[in-house]
C-alpha atoms as a PDB file:
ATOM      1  CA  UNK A   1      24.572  -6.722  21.275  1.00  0.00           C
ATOM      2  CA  UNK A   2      25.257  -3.886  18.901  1.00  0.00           C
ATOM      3  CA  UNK A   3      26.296  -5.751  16.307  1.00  0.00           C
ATOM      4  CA  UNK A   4      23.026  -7.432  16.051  1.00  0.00           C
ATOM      5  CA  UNK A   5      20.804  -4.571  16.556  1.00  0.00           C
ATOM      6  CA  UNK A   6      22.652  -3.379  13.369  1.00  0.00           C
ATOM      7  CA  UNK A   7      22.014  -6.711  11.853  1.00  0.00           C
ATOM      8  CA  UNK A   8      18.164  -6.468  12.599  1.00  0.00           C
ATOM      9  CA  UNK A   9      18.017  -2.841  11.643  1.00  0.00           C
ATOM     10  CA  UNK A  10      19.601  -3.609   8.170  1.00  0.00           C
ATOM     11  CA  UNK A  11      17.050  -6.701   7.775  1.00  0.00           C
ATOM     12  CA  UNK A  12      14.049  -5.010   8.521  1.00  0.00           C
ATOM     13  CA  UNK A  13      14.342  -1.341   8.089  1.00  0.00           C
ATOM     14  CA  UNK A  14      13.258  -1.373   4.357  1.00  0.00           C
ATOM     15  CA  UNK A  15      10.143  -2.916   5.274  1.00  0.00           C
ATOM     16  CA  UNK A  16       9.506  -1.055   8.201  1.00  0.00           C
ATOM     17  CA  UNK A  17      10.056   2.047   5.757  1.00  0.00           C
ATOM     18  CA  UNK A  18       7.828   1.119   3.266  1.00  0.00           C
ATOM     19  CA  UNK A  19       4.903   0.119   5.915  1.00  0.00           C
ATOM     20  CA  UNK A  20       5.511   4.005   7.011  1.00  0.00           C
ATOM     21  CA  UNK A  21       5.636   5.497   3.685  1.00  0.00           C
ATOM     22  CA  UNK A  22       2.972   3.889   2.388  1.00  0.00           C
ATOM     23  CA  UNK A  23       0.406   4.701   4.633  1.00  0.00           C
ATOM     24  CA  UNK A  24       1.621   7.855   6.027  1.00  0.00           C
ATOM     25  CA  UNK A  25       2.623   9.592   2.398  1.00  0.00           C
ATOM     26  CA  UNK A  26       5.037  11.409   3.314  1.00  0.00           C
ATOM     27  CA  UNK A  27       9.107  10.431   3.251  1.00  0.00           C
ATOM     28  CA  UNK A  28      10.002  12.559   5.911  1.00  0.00           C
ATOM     29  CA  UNK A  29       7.159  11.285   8.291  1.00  0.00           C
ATOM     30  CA  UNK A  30       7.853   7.960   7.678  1.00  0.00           C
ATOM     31  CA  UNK A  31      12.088   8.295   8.358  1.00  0.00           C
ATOM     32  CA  UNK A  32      10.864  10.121  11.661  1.00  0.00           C
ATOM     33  CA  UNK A  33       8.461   6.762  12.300  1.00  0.00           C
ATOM     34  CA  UNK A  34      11.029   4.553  11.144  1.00  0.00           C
ATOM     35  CA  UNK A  35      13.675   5.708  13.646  1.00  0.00           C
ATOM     36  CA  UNK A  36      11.061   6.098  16.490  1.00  0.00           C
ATOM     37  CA  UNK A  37      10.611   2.065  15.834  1.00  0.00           C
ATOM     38  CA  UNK A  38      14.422   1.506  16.317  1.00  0.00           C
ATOM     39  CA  UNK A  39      14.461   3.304  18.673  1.00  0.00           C
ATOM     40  CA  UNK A  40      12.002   1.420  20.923  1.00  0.00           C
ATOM     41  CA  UNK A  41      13.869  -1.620  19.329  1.00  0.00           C
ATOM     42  CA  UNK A  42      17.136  -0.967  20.977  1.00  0.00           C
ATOM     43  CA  UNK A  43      14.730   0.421  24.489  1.00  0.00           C
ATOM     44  CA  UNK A  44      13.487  -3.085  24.352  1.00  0.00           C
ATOM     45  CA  UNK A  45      16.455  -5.496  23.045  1.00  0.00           C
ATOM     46  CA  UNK A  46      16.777  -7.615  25.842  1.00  0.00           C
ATOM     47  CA  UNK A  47      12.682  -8.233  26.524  1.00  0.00           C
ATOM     48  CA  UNK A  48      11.946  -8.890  22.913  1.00  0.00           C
ATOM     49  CA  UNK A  49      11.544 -12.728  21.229  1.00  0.00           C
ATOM     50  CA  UNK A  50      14.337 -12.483  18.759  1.00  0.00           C
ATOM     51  CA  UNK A  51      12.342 -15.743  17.077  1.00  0.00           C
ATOM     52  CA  UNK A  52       9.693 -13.055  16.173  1.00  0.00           C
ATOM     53  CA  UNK A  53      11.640  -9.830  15.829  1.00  0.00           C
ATOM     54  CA  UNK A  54       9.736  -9.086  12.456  1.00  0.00           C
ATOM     55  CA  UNK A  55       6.492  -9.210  13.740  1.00  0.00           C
ATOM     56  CA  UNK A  56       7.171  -7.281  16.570  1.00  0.00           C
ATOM     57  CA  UNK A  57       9.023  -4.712  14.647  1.00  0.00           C
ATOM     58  CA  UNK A  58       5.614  -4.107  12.288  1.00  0.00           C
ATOM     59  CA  UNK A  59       3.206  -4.425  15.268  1.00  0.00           C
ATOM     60  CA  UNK A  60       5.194  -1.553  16.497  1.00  0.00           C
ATOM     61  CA  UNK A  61       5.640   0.312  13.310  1.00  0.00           C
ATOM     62  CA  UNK A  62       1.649  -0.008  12.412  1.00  0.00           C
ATOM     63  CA  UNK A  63       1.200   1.539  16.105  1.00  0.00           C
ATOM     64  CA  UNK A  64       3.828   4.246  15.312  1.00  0.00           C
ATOM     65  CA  UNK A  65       2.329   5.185  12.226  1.00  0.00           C
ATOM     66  CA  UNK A  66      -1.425   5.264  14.061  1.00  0.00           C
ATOM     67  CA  UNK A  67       0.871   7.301  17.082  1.00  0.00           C
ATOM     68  CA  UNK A  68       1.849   9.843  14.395  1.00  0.00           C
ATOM     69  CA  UNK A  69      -1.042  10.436  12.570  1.00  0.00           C
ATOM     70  CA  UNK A  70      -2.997  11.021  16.088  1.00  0.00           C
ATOM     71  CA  UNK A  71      -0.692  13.859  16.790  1.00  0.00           C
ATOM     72  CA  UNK A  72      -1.010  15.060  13.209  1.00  0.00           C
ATOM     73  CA  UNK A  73      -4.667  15.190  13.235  1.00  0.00           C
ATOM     74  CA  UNK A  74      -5.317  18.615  15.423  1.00  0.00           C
ATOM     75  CA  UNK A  75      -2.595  20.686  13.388  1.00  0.00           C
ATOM     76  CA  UNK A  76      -4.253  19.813  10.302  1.00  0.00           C
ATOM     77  CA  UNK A  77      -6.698  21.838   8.148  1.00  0.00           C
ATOM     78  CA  UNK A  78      -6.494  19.975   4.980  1.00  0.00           C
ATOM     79  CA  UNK A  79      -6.234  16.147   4.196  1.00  0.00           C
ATOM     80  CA  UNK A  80      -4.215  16.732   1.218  1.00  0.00           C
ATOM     81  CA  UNK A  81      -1.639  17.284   3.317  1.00  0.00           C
ATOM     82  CA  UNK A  82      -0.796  13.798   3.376  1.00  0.00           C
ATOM     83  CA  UNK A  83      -1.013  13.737  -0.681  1.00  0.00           C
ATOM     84  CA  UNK A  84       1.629  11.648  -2.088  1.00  0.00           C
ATOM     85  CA  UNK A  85       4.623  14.256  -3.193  1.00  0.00           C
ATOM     86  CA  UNK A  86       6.978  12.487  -5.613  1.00  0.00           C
ATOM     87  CA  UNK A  87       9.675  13.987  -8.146  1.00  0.00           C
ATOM     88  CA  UNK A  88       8.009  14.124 -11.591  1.00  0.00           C
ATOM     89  CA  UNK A  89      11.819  14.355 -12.708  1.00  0.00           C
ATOM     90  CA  UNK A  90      12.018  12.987 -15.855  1.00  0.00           C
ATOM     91  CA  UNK A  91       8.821  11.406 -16.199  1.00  0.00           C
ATOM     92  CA  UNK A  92       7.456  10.527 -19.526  1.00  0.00           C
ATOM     93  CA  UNK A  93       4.486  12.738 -20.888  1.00  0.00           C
ATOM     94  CA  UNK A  94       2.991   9.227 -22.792  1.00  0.00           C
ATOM     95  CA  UNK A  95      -0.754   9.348 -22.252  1.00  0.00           C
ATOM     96  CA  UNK A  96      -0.898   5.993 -20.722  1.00  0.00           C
ATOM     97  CA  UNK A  97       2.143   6.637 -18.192  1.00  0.00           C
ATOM     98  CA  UNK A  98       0.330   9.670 -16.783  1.00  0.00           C
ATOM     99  CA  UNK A  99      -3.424   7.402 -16.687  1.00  0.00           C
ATOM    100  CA  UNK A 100      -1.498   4.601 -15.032  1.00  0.00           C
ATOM    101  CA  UNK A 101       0.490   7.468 -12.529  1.00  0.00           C
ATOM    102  CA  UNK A 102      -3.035   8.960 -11.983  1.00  0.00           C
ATOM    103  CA  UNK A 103      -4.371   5.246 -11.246  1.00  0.00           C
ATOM    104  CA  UNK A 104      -1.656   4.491  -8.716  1.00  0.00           C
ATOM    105  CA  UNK A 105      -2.512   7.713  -6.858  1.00  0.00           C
ATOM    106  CA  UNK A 106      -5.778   7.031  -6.666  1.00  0.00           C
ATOM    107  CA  UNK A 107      -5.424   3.516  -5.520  1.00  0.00           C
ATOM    108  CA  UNK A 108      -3.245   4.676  -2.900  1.00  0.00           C
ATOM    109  CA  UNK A 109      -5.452   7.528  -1.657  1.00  0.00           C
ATOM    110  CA  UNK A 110      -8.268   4.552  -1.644  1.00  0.00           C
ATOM    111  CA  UNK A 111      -6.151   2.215   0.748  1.00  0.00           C
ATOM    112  CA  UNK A 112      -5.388   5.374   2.833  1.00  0.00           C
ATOM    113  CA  UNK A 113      -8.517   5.833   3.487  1.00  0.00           C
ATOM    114  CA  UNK A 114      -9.451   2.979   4.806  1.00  0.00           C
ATOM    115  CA  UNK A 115      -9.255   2.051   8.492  1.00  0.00           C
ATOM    116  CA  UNK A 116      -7.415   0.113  10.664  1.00  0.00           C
ATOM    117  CA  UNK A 117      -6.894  -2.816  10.376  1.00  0.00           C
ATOM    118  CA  UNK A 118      -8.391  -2.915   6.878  1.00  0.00           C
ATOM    119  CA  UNK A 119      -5.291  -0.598   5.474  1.00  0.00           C
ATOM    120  CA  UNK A 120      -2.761  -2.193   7.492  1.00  0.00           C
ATOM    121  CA  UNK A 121      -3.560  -5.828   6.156  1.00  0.00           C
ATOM    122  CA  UNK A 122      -4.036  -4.414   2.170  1.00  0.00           C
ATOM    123  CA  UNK A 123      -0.505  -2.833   2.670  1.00  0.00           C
ATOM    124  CA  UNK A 124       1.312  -5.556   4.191  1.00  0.00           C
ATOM    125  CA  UNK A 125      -0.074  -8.600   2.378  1.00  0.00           C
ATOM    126  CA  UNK A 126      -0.357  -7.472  -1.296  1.00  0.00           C
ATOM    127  CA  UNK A 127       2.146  -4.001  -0.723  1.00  0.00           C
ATOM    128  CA  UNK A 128       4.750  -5.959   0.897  1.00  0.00           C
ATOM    129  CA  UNK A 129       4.239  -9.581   0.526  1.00  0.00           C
ATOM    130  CA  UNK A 130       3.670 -10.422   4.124  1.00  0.00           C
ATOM    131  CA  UNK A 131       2.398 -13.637   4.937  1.00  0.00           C
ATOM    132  CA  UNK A 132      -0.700 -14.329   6.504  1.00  0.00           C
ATOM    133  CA  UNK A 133       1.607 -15.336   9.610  1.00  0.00           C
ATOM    134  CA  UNK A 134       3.433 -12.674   9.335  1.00  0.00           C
ATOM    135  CA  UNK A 135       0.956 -10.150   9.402  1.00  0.00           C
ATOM    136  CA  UNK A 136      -0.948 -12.388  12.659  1.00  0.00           C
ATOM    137  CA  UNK A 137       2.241 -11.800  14.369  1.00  0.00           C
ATOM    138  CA  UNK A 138       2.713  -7.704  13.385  1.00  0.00           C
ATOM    139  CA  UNK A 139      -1.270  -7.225  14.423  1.00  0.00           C
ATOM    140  CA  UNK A 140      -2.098  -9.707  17.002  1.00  0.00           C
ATOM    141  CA  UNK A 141      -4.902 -11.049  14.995  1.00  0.00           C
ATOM    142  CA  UNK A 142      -6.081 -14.405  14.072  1.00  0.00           C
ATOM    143  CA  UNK A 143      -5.512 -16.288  10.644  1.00  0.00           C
ATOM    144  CA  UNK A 144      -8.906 -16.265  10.153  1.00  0.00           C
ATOM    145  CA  UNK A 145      -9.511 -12.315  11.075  1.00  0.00           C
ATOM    146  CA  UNK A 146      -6.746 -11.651   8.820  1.00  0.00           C
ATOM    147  CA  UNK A 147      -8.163 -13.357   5.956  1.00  0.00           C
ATOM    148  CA  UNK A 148     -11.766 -11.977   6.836  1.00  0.00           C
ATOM    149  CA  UNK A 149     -10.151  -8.654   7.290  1.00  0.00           C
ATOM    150  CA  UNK A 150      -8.454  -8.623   3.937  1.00  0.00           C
ATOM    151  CA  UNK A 151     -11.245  -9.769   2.083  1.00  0.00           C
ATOM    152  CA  UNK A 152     -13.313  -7.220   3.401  1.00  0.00           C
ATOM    153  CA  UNK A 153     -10.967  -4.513   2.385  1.00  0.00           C
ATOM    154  CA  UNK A 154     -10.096  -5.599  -1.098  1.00  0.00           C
ATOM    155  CA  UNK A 155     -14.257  -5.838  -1.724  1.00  0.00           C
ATOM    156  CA  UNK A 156     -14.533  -1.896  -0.597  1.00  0.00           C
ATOM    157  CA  UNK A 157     -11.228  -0.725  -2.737  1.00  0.00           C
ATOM    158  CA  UNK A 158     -13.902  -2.798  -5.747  1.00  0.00           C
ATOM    159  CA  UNK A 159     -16.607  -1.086  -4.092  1.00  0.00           C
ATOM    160  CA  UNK A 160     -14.460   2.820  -4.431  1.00  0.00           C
ATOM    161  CA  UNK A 161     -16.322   4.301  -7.606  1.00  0.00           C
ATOM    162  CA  UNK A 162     -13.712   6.406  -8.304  1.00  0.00           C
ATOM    163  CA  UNK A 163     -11.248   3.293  -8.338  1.00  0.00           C
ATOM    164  CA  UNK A 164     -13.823   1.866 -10.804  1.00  0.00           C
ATOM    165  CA  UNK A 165     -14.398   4.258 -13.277  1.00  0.00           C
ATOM    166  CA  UNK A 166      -9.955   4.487 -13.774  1.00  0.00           C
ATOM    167  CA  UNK A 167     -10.207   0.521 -14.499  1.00  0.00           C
ATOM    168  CA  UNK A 168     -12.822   0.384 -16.216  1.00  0.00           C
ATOM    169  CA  UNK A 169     -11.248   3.352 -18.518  1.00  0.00           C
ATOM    170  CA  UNK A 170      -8.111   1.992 -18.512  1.00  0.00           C
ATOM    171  CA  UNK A 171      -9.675  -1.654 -19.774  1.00  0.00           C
ATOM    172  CA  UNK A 172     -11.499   0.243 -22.313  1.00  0.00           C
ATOM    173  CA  UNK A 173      -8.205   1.916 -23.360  1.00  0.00           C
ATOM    174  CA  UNK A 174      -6.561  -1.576 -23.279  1.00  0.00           C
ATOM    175  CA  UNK A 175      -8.421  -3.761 -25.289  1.00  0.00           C
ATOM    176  CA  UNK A 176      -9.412  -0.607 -27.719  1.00  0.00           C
ATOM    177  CA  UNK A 177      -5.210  -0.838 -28.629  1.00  0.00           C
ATOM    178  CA  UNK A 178      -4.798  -4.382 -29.187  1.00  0.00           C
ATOM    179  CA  UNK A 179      -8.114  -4.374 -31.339  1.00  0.00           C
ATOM    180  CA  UNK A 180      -6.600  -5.313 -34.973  1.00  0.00           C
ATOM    181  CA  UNK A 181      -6.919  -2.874 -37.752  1.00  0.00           C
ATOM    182  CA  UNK A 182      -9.118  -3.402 -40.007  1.00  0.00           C
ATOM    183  CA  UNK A 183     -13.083  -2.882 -40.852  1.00  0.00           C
ATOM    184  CA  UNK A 184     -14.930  -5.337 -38.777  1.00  0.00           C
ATOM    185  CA  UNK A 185     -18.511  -6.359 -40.996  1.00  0.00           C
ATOM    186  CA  UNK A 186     -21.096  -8.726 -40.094  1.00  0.00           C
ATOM    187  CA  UNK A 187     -22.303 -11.903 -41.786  1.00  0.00           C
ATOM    188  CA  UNK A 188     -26.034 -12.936 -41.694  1.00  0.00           C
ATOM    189  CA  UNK A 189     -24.815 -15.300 -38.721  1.00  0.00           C
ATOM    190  CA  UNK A 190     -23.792 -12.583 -36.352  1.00  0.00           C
ATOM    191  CA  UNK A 191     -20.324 -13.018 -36.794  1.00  0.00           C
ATOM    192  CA  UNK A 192     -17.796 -10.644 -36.812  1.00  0.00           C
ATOM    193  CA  UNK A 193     -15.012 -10.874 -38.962  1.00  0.00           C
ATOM    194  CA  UNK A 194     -12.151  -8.711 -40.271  1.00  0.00           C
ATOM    195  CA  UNK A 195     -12.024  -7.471 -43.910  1.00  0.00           C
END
């Protein structure tokens, strides 16, 4: 029995991990999550449907991470608690590294605020890859509130105007650099062209 509790812990711990981090923030909240999931892996070993170990492992990972942030919610005074602290070690001072870092932290302060389910789906089908299956299993949902689910949470992540505005400026920035060099003139036709 050991021996495959090790197994399953060294299949699914990474994703079980990531689930954490990314929607709690914080490494160190989401180890603490991450072993509390193990943990009521090994309390459970012999009740649990080995067939479906990975769905059962995020369904109780996404009600971990809802677990912790319950108890987190009366000590805290500020949101940014939960602000995304990475090492900046090394990082490269190129104007479009720091707009796409400062996009990325945005769009990751957007999924955190959404709710449940909304952020759980966003994170585990286009964070992780999960399968629509997959993520039935984890959340006890149907394929079709899954999809509707999904669907509804990628249109308000559109819908976040700060979200918007860093595209939108970062398409602008885009297409101004591959623009060709040149002076662009117009015929009596309307037509562009490059002299």
């Amino acid at each position: 029995m050991r021996a495959l509790y090790q197994q399953a812990i060294d299949q699914h711990r990474h994703r079980v991990l990531s689930f954490a981090h990314y929607s709690l923030r914080v490494r160190e909240d989401a180890e603490d999550v991450t072993q509390e999931v193990f943990i009521k892996l090994w309390r459970h070993w012999q009740k649990i449907d080995h067939e479906k170990l990975g769905a059962w492992l995020m369904r109780v990972a996404h009600n971990c991470v809802i677990d912790h942030v319950r108890k987190q919610r009366p000590q805290q005074t500020n949101l940014d608690q939960y602000a995304e602290v990475e090492d900046q070690v090394g990082e490269e001072s190129d104007a479009s590294q720091l707009d796409q870092h400062h996009f990325k932290r945005q769009l990751q302060s957007a999924i955190k605020s959404l709710e449940d389910p909304f952020r759980s789906i966003v994170i585990m089908r286009d964070i992780q890859g999960m399968s629509y299956e997959e993520i039935q299993g984890s959340l006890e949902l149907s394929a079709s509130q899954v999809k509707v689910y999904l669907h509804r949470a990628r249109r308000k992540l559109r819908e976040n105007c700060k979200l918007r505005q860093l595209f939108e400026e970062q398409i602008a920035d885009n297409s101004a650099a591959k623009q060709p060099i040149g002076l662009v003139a117009s015929n009596d036709k309307g037509n562009g062209h490059v002299q």
